[in-house]
C-alpha atoms as a PDB file:
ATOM      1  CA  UNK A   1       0.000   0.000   0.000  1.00  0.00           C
ATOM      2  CA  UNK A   2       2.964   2.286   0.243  1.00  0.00           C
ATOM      3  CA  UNK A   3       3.965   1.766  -3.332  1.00  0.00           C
ATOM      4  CA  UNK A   4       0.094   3.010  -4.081  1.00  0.00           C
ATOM      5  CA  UNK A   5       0.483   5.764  -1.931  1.00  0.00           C
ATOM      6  CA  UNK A   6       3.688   6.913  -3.160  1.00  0.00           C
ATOM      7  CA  UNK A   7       2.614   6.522  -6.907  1.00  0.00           C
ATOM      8  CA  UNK A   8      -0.411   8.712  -5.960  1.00  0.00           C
ATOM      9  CA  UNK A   9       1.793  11.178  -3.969  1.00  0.00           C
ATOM     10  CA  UNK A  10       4.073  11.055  -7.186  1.00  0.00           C
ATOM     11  CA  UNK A  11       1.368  11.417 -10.148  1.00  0.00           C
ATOM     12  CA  UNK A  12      -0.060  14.391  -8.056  1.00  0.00           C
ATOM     13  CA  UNK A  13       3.118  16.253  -7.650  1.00  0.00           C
ATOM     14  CA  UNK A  14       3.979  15.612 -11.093  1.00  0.00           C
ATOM     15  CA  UNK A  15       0.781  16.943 -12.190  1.00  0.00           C
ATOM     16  CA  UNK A  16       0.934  20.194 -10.874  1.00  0.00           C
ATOM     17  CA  UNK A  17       3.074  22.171 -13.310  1.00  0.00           C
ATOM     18  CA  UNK A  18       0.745  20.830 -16.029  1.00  0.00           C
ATOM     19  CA  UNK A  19      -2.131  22.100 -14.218  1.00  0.00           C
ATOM     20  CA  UNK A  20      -0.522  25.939 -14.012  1.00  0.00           C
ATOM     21  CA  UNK A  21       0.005  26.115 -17.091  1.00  0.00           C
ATOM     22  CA  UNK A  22      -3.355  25.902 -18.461  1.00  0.00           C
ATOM     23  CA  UNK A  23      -2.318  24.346 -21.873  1.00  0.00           C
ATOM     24  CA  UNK A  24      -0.378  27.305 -23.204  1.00  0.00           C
ATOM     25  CA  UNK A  25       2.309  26.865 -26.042  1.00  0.00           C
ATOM     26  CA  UNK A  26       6.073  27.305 -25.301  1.00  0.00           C
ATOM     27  CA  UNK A  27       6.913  31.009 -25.331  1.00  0.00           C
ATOM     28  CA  UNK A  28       3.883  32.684 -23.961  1.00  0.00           C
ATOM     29  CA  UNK A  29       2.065  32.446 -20.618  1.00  0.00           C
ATOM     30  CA  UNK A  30      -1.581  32.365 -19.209  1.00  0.00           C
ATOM     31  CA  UNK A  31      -3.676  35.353 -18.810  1.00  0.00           C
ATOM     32  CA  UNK A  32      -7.196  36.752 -17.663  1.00  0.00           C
ATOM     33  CA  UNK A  33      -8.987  35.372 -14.361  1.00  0.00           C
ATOM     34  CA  UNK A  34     -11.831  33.877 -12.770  1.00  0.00           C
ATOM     35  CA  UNK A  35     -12.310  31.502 -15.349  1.00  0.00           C
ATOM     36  CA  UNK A  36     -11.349  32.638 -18.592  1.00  0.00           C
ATOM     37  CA  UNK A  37      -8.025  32.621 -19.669  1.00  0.00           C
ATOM     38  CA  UNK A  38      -5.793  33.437 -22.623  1.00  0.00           C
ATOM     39  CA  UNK A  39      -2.307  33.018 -23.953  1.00  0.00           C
ATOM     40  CA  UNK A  40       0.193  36.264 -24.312  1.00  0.00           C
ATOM     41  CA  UNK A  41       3.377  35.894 -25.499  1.00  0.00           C
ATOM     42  CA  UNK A  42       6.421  36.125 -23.136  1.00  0.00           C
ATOM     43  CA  UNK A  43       8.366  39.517 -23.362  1.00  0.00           C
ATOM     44  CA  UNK A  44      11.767  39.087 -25.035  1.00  0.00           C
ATOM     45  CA  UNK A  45      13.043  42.546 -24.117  1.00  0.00           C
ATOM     46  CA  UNK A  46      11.990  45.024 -21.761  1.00  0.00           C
ATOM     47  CA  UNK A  47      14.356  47.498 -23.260  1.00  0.00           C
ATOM     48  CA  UNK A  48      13.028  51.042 -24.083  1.00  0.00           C
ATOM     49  CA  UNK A  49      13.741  51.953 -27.493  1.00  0.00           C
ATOM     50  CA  UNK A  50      15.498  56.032 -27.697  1.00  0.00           C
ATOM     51  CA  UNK A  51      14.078  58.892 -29.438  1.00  0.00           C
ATOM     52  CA  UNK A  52      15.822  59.685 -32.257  1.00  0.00           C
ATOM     53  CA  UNK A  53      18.338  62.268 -32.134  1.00  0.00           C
ATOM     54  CA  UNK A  54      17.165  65.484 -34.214  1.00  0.00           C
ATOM     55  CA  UNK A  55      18.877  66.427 -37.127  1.00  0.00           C
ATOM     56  CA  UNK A  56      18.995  70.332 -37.172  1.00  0.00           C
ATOM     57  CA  UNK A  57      16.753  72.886 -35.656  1.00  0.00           C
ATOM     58  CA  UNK A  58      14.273  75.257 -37.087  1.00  0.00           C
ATOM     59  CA  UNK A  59      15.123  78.806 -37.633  1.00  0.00           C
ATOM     60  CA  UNK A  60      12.445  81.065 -37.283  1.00  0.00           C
ATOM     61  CA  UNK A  61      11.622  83.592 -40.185  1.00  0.00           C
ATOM     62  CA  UNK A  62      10.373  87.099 -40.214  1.00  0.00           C
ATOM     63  CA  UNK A  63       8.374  89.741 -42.763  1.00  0.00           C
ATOM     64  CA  UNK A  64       6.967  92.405 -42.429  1.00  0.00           C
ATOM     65  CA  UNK A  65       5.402  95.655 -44.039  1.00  0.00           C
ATOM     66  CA  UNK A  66       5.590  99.513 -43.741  1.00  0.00           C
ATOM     67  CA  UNK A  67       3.652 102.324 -45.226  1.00  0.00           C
ATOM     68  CA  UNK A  68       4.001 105.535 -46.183  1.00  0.00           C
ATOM     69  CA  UNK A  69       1.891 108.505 -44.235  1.00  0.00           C
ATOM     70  CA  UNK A  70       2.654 111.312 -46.145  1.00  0.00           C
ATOM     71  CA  UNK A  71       0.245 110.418 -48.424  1.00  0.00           C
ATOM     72  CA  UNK A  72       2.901 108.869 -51.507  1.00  0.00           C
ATOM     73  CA  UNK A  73       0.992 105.648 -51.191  1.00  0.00           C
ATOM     74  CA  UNK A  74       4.915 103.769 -50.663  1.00  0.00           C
ATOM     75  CA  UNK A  75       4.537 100.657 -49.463  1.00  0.00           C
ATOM     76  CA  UNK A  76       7.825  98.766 -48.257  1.00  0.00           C
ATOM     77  CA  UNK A  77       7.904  94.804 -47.308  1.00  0.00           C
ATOM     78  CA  UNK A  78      10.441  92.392 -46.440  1.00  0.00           C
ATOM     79  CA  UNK A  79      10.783  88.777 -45.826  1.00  0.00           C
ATOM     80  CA  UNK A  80      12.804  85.681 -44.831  1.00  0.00           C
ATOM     81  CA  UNK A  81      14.478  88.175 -42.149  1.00  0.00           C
ATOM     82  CA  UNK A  82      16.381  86.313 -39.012  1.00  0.00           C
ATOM     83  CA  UNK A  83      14.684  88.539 -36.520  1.00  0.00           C
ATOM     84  CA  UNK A  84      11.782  91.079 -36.127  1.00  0.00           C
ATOM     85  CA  UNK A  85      13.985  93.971 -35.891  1.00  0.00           C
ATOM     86  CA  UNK A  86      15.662  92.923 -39.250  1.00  0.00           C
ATOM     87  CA  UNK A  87      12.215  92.445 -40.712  1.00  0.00           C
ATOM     88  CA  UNK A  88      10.910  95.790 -39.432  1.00  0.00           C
ATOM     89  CA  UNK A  89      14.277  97.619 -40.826  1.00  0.00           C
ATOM     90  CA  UNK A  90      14.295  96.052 -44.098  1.00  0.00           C
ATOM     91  CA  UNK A  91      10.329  96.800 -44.408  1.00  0.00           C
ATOM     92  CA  UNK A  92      11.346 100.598 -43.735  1.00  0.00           C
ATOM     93  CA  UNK A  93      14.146 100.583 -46.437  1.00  0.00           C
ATOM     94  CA  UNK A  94      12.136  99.310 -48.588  1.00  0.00           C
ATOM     95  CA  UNK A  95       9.198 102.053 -48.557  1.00  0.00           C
ATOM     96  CA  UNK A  96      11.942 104.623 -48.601  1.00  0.00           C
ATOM     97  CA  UNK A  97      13.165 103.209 -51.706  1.00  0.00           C
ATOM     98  CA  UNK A  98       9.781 102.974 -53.155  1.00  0.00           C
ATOM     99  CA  UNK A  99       9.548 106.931 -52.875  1.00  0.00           C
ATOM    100  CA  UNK A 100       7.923 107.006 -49.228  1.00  0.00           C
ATOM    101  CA  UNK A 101       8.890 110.089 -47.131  1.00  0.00           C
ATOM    102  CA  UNK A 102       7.141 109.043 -43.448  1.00  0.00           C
ATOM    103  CA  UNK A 103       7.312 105.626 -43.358  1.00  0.00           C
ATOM    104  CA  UNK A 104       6.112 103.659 -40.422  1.00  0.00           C
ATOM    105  CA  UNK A 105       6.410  99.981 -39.529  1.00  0.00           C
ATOM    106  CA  UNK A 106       2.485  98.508 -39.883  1.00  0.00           C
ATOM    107  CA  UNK A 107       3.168  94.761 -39.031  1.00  0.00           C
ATOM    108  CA  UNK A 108       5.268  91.944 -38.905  1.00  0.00           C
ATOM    109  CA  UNK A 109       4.671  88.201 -39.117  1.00  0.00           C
ATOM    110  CA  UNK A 110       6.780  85.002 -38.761  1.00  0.00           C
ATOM    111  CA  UNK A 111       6.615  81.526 -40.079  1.00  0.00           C
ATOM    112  CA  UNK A 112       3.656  81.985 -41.948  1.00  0.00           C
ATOM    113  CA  UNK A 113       2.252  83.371 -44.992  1.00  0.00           C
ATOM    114  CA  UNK A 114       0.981  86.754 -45.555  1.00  0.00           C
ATOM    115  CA  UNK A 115      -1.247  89.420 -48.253  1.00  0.00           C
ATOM    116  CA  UNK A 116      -2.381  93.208 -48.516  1.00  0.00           C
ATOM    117  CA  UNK A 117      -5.104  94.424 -50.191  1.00  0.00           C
ATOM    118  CA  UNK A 118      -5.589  97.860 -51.431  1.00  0.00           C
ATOM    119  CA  UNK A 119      -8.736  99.267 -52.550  1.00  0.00           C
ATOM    120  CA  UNK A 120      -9.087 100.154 -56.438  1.00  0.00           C
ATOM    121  CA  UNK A 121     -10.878 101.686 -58.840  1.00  0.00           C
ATOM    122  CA  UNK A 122     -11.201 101.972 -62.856  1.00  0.00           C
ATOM    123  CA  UNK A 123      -7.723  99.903 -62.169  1.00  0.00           C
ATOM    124  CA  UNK A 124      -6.203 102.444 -59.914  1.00  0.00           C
ATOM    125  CA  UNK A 125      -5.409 102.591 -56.616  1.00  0.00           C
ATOM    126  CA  UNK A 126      -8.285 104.047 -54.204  1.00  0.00           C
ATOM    127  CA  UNK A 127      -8.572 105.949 -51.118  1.00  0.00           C
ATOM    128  CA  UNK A 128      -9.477 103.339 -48.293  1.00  0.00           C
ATOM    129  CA  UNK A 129      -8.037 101.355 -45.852  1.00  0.00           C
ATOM    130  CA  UNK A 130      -5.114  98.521 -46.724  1.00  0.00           C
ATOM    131  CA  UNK A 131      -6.299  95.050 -45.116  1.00  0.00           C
ATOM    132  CA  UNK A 132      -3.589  92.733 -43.696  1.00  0.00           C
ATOM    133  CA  UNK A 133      -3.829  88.368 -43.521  1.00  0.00           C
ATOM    134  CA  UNK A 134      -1.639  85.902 -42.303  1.00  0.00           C
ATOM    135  CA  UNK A 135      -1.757  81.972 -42.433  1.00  0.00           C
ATOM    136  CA  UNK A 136      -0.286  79.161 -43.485  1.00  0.00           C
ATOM    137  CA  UNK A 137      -1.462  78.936 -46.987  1.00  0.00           C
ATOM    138  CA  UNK A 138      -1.147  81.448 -49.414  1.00  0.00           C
ATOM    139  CA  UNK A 139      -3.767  81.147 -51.638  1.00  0.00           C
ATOM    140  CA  UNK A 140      -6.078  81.409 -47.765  1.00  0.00           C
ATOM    141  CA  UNK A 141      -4.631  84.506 -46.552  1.00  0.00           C
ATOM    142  CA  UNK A 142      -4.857  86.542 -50.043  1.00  0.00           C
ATOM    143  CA  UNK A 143      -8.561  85.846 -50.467  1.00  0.00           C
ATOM    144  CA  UNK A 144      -9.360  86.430 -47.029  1.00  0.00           C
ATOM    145  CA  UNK A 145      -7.349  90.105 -47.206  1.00  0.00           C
ATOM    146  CA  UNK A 146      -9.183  90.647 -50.475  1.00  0.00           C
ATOM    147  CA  UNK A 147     -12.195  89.835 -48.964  1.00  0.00           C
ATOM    148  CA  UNK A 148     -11.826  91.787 -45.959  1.00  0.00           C
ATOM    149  CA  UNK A 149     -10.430  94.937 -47.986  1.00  0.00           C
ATOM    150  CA  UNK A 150     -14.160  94.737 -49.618  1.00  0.00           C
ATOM    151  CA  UNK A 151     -15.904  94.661 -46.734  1.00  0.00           C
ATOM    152  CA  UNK A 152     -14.277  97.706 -44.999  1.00  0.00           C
ATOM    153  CA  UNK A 153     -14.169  99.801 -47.853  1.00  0.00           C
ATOM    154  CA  UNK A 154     -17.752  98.718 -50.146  1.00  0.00           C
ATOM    155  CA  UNK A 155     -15.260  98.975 -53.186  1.00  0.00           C
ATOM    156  CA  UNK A 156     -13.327  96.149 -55.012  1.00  0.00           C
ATOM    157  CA  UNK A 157     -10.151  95.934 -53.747  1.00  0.00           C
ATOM    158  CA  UNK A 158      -6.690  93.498 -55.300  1.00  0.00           C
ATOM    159  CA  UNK A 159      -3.839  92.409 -53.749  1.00  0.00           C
ATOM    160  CA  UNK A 160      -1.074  94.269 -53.706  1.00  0.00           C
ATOM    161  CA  UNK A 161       1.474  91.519 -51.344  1.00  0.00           C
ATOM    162  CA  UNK A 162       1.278  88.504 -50.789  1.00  0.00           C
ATOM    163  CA  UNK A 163       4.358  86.077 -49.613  1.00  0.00           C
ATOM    164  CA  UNK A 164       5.442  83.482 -47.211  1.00  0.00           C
ATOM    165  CA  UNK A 165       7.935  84.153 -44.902  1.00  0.00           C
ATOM    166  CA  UNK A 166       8.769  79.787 -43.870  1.00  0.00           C
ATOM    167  CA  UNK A 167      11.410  78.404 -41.353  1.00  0.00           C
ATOM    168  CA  UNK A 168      14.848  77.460 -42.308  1.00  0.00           C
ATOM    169  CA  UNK A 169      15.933  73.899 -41.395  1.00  0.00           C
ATOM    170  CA  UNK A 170      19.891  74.041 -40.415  1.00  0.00           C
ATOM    171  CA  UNK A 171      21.434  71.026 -39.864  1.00  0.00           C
ATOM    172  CA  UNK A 172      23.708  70.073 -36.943  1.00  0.00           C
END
């Protein structure tokens, strides 16, 4: 009876592992609870995997427009400048070159695209107010200045500017 015993004692200990592991395949392990259970495979590496290193930077680019108030009508714009102030000068030399005697910085942008529209008439330019836009896509930001040039002034209006002043990539 010892024999039986021991056999029994055996068969039962031997049994266990077979029991905990619930008929998975080799490689993955049992998962879920009370009841129902699934297979998952066993994680190879616990390693986390590195951003990747950037490549450059982005440089930040500035325009940016200046009218005349004497009354010339010179309008002076710049873009692609490294810095506002740059922008803002290079708008200013540029009226004065176009024949403007007062001219004052009106705005400055970065990174994006911008338009002014003028009001016209009979193809010529028209007392009014100039509308400014900016956004990222051209075609966008002239309409809308258009379009807003219209609505202040009840006249047609055309754009006189329009350009996009994008970020420079510079590699490391």
């Amino acid at each position: 009876m010892s024999a039986k015993r021991f056999t029994l004692f055996f068969l039962m200990i031997v049994g266990l592992p077979a029991m905990a592991e619930q008929g998975c395949p080799p490689g993955q392990y049992p998962i879920g609870g009370q009841g129902v259970t699934a297979c998952a495979p066993i994680p190879q590496d616990n390693s986390v995997q590195e951003q990747p290193r950037p490549l450059g930077k982005w440089i930040k680019t500035w325009g940016g427009v200046a009218l005349d108030e004497s009354g010339a009508g010179a309008v002076g714009v710049a873009s692609g400048e490294r810095s506002k102030r740059e922008a803002q000068k290079a708008a200013l030399s540029s009226c004065l070159g176009a024949g403007g005697k007062d001219c004052r910085d009106w705005v400055t942008y970065f990174n994006q695209c911008a338009a002014v529209a003028e009001p016209y008439k009979d193809g010529k330019s028209s007392d009014g107010k100039l509308q400014f836009s900016t956004g990222a896509a051209l075609e966008k930001v002239t309409a809308k200045a258009e379009k807003d040039c219209t609505s202040v002034n009840n006249i047609s209006c055309r754009v006189i500017y329009s350009n996009c002043s994008d970020p420079i990539f510079e590699k490391f």
